[in-house]
N, C-alpha and C. Protein backbone atom coordinates (compact mmCIF):
# COMPACT_ATOMS: atom_id res chain seq x y z
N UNK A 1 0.83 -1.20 0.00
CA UNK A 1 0.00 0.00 0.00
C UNK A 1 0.87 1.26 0.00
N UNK A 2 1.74 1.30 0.43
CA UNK A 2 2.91 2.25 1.07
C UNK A 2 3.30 2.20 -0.71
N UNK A 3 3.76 1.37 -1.16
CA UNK A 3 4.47 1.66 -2.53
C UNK A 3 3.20 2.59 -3.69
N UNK A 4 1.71 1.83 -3.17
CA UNK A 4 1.43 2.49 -3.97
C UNK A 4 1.37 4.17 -4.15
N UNK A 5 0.90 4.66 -2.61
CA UNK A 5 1.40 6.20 -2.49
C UNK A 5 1.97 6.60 -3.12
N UNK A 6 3.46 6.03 -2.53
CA UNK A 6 4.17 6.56 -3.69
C UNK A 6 4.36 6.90 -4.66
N UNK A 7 3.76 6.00 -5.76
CA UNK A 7 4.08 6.05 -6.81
C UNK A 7 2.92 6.70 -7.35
N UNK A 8 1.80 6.99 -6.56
CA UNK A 8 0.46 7.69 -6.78
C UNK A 8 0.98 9.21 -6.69
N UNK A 9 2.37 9.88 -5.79
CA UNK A 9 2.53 10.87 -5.80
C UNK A 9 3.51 11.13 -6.79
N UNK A 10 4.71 10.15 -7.02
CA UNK A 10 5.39 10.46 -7.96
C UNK A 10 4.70 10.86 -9.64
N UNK A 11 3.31 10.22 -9.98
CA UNK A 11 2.44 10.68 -10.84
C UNK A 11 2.02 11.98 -10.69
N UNK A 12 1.53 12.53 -9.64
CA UNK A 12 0.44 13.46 -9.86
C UNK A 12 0.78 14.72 -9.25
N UNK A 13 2.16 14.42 -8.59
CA UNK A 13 2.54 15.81 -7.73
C UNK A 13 3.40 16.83 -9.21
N UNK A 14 4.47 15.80 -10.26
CA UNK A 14 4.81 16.52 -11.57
C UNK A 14 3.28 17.36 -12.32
N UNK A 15 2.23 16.87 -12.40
CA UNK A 15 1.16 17.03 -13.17
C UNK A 15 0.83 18.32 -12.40
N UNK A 16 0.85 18.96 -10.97
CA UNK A 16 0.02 19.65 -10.70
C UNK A 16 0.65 21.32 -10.54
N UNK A 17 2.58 20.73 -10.53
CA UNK A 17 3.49 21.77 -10.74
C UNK A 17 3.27 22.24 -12.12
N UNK A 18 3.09 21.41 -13.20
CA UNK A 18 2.49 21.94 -14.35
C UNK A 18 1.37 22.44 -14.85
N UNK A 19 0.54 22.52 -14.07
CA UNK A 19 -0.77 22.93 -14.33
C UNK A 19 -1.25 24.54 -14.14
N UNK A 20 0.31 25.18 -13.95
CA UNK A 20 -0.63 26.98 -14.26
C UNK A 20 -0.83 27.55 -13.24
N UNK A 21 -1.66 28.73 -13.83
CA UNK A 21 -2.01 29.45 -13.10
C UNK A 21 -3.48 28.71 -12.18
N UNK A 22 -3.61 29.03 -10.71
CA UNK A 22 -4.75 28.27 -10.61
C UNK A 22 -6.01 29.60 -10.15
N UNK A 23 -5.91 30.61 -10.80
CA UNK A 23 -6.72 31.57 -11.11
C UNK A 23 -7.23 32.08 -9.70
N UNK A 24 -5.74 32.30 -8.46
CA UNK A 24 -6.44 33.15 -7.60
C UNK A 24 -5.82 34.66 -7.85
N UNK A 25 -6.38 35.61 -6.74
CA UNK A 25 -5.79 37.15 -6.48
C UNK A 25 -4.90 36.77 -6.17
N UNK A 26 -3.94 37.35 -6.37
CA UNK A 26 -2.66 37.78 -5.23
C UNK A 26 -2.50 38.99 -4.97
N UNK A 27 -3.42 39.92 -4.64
CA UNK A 27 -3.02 41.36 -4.53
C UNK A 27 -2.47 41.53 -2.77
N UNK A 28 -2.93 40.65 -1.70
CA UNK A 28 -2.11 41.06 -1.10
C UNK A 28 -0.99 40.18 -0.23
N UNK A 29 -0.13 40.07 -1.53
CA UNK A 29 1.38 39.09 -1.67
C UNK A 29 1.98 40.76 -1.98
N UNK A 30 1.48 41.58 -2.75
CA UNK A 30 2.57 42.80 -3.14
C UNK A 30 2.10 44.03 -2.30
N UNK A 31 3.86 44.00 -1.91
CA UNK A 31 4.04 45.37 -1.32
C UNK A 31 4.57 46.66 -2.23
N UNK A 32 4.16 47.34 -2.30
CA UNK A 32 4.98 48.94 -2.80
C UNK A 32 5.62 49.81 -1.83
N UNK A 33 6.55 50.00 -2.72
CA UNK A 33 7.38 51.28 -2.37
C UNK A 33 8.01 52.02 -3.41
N UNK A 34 8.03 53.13 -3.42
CA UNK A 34 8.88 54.41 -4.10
C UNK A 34 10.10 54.94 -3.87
N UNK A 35 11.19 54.83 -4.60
CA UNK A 35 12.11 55.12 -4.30
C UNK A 35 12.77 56.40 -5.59
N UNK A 36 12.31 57.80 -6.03
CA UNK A 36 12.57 58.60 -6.43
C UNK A 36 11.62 58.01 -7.77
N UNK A 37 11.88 58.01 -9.27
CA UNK A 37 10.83 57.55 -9.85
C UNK A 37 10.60 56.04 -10.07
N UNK A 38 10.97 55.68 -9.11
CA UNK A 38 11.15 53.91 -9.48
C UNK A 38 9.88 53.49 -8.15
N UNK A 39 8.95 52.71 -8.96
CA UNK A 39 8.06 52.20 -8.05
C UNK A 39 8.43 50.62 -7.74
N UNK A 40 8.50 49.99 -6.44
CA UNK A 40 8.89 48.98 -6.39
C UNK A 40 8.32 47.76 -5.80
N UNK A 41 8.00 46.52 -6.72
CA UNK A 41 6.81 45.32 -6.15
C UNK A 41 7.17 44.80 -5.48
N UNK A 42 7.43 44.25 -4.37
CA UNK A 42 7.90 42.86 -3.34
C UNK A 42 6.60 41.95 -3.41
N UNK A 43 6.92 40.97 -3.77
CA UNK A 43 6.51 39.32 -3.79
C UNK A 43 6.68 39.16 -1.81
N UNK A 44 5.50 39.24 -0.94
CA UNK A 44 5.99 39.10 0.21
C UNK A 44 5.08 37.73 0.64
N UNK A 45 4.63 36.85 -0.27
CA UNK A 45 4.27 35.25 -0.02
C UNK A 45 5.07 34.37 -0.48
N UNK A 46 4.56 33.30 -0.23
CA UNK A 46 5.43 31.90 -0.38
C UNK A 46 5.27 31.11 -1.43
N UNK A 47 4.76 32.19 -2.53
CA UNK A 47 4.71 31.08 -4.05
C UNK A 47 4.66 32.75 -4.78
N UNK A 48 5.16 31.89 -6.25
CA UNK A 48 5.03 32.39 -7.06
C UNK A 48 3.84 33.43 -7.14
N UNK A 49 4.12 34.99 -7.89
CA UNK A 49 3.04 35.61 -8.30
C UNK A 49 3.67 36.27 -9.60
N UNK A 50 2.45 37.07 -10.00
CA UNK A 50 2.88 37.77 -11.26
C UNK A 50 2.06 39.13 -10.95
N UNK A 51 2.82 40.39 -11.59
CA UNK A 51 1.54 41.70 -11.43
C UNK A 51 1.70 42.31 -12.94
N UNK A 52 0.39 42.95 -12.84
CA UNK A 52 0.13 43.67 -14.07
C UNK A 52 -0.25 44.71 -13.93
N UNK A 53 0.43 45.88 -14.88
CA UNK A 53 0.22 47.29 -14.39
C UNK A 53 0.65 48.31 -15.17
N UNK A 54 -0.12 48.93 -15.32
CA UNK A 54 0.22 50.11 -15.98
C UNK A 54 0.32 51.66 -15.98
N UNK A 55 0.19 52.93 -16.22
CA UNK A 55 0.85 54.20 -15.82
C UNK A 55 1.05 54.96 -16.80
N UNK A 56 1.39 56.45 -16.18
CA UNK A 56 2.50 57.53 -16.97
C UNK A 56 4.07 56.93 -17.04
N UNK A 57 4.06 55.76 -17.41
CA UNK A 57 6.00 55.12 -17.37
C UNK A 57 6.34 56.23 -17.58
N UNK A 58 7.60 55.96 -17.59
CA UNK A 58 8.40 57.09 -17.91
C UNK A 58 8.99 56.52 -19.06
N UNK A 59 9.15 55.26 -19.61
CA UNK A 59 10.14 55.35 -20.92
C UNK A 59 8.86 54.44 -21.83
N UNK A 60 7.59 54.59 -21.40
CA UNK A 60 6.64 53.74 -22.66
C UNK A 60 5.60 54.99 -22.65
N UNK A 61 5.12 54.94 -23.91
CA UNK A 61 3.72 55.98 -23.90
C UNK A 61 2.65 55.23 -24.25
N UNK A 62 2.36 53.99 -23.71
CA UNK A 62 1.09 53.26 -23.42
C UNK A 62 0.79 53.52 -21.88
N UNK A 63 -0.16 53.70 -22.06
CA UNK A 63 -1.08 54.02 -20.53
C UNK A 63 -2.36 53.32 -20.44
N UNK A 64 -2.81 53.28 -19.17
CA UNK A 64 -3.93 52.76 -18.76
C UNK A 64 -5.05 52.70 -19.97
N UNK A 65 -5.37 51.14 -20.11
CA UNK A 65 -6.59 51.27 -20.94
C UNK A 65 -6.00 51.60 -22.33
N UNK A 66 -5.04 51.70 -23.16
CA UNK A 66 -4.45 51.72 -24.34
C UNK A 66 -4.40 50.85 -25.03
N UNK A 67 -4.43 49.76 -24.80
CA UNK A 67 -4.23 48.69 -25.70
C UNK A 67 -5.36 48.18 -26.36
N UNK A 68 -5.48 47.60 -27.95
CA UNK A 68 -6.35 47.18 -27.96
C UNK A 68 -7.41 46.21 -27.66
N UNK A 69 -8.19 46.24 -28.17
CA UNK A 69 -9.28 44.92 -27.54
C UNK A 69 -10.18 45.72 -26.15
N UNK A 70 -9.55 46.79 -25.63
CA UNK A 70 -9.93 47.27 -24.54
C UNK A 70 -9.34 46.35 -23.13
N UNK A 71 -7.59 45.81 -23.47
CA UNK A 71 -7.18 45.63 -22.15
C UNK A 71 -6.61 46.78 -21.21
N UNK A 72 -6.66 47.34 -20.18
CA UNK A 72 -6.44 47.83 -19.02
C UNK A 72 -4.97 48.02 -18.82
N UNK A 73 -4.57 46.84 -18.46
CA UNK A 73 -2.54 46.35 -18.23
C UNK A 73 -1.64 46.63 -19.24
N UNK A 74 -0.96 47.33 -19.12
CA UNK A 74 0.07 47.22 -20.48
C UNK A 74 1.08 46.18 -20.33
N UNK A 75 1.59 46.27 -19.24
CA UNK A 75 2.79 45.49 -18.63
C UNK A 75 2.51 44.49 -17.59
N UNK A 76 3.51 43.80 -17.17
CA UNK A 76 3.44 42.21 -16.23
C UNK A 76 5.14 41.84 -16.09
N UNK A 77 5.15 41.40 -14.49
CA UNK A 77 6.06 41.04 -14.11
C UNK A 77 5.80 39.68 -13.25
N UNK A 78 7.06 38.57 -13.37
CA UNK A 78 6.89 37.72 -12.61
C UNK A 78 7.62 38.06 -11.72
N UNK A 79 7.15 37.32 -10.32
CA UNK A 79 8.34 37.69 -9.05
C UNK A 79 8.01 36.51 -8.33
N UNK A 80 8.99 35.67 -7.58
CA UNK A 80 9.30 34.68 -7.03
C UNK A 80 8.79 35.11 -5.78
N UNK A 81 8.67 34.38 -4.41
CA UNK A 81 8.40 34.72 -3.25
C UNK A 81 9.87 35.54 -2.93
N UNK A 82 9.33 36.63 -2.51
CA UNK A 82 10.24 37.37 -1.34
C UNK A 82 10.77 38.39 -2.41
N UNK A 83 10.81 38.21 -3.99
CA UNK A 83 11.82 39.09 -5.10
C UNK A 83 11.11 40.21 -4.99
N UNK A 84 11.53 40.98 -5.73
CA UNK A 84 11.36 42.55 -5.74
C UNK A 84 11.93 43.17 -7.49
N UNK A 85 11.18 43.54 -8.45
CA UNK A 85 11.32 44.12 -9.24
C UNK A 85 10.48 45.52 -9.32
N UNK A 86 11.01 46.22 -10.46
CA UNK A 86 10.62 48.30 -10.41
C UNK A 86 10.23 48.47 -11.97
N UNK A 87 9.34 49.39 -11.58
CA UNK A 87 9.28 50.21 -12.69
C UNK A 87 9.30 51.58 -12.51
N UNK A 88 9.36 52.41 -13.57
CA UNK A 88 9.37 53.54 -13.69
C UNK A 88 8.43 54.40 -13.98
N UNK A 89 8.15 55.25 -13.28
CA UNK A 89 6.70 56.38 -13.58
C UNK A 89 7.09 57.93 -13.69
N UNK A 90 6.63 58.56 -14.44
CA UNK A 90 7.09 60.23 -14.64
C UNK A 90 7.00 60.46 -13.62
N UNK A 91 7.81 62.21 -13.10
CA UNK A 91 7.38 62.58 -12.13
C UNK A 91 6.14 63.20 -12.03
N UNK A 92 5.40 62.72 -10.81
CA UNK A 92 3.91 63.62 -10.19
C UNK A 92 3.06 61.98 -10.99
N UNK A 93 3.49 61.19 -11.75
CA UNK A 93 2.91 60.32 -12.55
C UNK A 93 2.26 59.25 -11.46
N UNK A 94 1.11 58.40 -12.15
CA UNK A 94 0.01 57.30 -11.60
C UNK A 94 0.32 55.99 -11.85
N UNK A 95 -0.05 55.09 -11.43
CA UNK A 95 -0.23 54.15 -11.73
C UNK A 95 -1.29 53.36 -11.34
N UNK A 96 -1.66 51.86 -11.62
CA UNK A 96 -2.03 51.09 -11.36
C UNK A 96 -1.93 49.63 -11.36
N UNK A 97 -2.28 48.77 -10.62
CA UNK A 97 -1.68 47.26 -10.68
C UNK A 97 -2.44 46.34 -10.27
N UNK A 98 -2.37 45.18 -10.55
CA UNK A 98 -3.29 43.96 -9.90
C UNK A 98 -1.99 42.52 -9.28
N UNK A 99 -2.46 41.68 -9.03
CA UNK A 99 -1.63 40.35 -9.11
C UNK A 99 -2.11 39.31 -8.80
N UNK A 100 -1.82 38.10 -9.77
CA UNK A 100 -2.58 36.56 -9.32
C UNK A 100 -1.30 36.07 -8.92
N UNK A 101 -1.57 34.72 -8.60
CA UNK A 101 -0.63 33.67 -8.39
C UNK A 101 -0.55 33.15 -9.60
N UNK A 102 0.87 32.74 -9.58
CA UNK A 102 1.50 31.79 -11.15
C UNK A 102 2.03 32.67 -11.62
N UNK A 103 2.64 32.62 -12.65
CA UNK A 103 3.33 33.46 -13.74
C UNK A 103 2.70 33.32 -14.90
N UNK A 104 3.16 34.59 -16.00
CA UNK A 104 2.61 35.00 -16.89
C UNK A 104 3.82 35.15 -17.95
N UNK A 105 4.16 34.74 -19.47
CA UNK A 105 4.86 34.94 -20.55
C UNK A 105 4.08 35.69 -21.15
N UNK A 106 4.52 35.87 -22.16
CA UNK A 106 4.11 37.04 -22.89
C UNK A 106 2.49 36.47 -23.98
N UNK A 107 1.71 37.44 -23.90
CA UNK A 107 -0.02 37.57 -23.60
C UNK A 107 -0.68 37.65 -22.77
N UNK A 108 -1.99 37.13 -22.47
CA UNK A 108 -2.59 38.02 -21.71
C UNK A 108 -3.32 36.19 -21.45
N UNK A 109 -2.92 35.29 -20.79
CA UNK A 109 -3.48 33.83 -20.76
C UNK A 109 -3.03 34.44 -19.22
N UNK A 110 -4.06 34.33 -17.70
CA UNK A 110 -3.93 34.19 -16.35
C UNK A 110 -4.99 35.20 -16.21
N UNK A 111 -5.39 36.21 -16.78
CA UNK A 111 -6.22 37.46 -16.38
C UNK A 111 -6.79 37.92 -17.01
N UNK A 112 -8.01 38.28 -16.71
CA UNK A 112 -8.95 39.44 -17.79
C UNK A 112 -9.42 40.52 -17.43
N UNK A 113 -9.03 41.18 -17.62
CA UNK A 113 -8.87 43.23 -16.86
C UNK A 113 -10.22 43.76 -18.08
N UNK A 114 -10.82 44.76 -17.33
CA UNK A 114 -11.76 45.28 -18.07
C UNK A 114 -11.23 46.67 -18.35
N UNK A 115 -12.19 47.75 -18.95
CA UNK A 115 -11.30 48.75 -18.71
C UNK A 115 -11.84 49.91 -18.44
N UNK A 116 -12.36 49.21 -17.03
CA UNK A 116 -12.33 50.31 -15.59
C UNK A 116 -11.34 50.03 -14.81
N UNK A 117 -10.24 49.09 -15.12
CA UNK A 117 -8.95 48.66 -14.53
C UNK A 117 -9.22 47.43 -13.33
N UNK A 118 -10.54 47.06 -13.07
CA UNK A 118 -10.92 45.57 -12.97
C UNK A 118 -10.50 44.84 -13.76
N UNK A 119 -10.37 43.60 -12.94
CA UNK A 119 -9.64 42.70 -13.09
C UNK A 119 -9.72 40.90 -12.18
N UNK A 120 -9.95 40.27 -13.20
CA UNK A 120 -9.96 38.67 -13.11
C UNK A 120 -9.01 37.59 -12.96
N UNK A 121 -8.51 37.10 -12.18
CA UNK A 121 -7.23 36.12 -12.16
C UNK A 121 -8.24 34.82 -12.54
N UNK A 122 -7.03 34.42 -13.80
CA UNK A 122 -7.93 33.15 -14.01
C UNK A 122 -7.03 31.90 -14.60
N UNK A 123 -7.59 30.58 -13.86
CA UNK A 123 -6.85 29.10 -14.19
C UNK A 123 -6.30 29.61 -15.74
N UNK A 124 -5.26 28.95 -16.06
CA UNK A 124 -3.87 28.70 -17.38
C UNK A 124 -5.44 28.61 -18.42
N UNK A 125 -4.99 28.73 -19.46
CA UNK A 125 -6.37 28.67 -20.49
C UNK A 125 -6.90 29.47 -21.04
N UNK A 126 -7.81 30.29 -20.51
CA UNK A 126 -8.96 30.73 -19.90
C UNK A 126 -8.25 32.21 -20.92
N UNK A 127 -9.05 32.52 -21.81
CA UNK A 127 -8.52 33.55 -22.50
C UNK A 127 -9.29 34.42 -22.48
N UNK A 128 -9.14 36.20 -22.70
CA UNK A 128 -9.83 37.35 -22.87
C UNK A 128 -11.19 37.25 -23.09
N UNK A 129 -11.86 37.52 -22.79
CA UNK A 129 -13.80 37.62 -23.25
C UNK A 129 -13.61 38.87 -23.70
């Protein structure tokens, strides 16, 4: 019985590390801070997250709600538990942000932002409406 466990986990524990995003919030895993124009995310949970967010950058002139289709996010970062990556905002400049759990490559497969800057974390798949 003992072997079978095992080998019941050696199956299904690979399958579930692969399985994505599992379409919760993570908004409060991220911390901010400002440090002159650099705004900065900390990952402050114990798994993986990703955020999406957008602004007056300072070196892109896409802003909130610019993109087509009517997505919200321009940008997305992954951050490991505990990491910390920045972006940049003009001075006196805004922003905004969300974050699920899992990571995100490039498109828009984990979330569906409307564009009142709401926003949906959603299981690997699960594409734009």
């Amino acid at each position: 019985m003992k072997t079978l466990f095992s080998l019941f986990l050696l199956l299904v524990l690979p399958m579930q590390a692969k399985a994505g995003n599992p379409g919760n919030d993570a908004s409060r895993c991220i911390s901010t801070s400002a440090e002159g124009e650099a705004i900065w995310f900390e990952n402050t949970c114990q798994t993986d997250v990703f955020v999406m967010y957008c602004g007056e950058l300072l070196y892109d002139k896409k802003t909130c709600g610019s993109l087509p289709g009517g997505g919200y996010f321009t940008h997305t970062k992954n951050l490991k538990p505990g990491a910390r990556d920045s972006m940049k905002v003009k001075k006196g400049g805004s922003y905004r942000y969300g974050a699920c759990v899992g990571g995100v490559g490039f498109g828009r497969d984990g979330w569906i932002d409307k564009s009142d800057g709401s926003y949906e974390c959603t299981p690997t798949g699960n594409k734009r409406r």
